[in-house]
Protein backbone atom coordinates (compact mmCIF):
# COMPACT_ATOMS: atom_id res chain seq x y z
CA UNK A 1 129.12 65.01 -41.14
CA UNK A 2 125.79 66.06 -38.74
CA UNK A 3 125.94 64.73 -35.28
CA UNK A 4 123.25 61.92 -36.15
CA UNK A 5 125.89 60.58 -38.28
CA UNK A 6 128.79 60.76 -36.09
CA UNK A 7 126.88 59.32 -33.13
CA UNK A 8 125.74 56.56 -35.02
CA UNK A 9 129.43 56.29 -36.36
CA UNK A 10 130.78 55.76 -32.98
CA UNK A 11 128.32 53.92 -31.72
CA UNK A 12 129.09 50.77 -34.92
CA UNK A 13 132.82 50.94 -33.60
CA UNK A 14 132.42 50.99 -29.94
CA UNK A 15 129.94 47.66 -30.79
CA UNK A 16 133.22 46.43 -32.67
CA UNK A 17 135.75 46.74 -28.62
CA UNK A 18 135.58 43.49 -26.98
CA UNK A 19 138.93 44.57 -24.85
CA UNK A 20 138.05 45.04 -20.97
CA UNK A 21 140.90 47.80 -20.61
CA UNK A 22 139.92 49.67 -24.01
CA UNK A 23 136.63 49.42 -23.09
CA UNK A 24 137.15 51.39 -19.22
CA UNK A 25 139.89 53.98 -21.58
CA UNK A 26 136.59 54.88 -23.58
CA UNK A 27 134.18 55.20 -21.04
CA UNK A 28 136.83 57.69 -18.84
CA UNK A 29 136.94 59.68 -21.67
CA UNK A 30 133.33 59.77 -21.81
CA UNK A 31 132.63 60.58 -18.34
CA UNK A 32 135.42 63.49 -18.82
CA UNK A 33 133.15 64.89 -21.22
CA UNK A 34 129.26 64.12 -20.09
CA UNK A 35 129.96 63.27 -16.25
CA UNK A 36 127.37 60.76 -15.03
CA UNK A 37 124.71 62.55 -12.47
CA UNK A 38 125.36 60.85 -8.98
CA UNK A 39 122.17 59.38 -7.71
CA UNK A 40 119.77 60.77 -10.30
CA UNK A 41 117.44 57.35 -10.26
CA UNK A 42 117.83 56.51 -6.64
CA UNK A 43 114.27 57.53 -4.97
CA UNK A 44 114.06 58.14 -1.01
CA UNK A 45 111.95 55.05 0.67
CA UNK A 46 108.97 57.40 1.21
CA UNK A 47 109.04 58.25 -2.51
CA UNK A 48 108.84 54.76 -3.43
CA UNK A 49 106.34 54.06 -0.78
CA UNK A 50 104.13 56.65 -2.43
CA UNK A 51 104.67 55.31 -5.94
CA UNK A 52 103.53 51.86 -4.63
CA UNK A 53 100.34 53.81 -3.28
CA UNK A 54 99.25 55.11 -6.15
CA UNK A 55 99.88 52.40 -8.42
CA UNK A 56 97.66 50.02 -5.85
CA UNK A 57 94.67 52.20 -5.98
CA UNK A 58 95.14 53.07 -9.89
CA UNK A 59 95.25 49.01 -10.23
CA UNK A 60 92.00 48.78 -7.95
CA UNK A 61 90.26 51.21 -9.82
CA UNK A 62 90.05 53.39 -7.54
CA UNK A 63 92.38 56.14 -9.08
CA UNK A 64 92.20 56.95 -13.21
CA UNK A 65 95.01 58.45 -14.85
CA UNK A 66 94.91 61.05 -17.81
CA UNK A 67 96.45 61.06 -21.16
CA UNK A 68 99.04 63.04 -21.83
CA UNK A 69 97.41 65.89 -23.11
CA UNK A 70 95.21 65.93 -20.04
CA UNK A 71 97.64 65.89 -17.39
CA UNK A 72 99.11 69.05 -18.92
CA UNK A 73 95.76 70.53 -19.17
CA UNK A 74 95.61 69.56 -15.32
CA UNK A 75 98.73 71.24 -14.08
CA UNK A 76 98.11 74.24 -16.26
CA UNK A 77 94.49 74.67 -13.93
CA UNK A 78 96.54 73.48 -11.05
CA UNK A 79 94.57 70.20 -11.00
CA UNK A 80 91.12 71.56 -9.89
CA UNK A 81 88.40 70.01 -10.84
């Protein structure tokens, strides 16, 4: 069995665990094997703050943003020009 099928395999049965204590069994053994990474969404205040910034002027117009295939382009140049 490839790891497609075994994934999707354990995904149908976990769908099929409505109990609240097998449920919290499963997901320890989970996190024994793939531990969660503490904080990796959480953005400092500043961060955010700078997110909101640029989203404001990209709204206004006043900032464009690139495709994909241009923002690579970009960092590959070091975004001159």
């Amino acid at each position: 069995m490839d790891v497609a099928r075994i994934k999707l395999t354990l995904m149908e049965r976990l769908m099929l665990v409505w109990d609240e204590a097998s449920l919290k069994r499963i997901g320890d053994a989970i996190e024994t094997e793939i531990p969660a990474m503490a904080g990796e969404d959480d953005y400092a205040d500043e961060e955010v703050a700078e997110l909101d910034r640029r989203q404001a002027r990209y709204l206004s117009g006043e900032s464009k943003s690139y495709s994909h295939e241009e923002a690579i382009r970009k960092m590959r140049e070091g975004f001159e020009g």
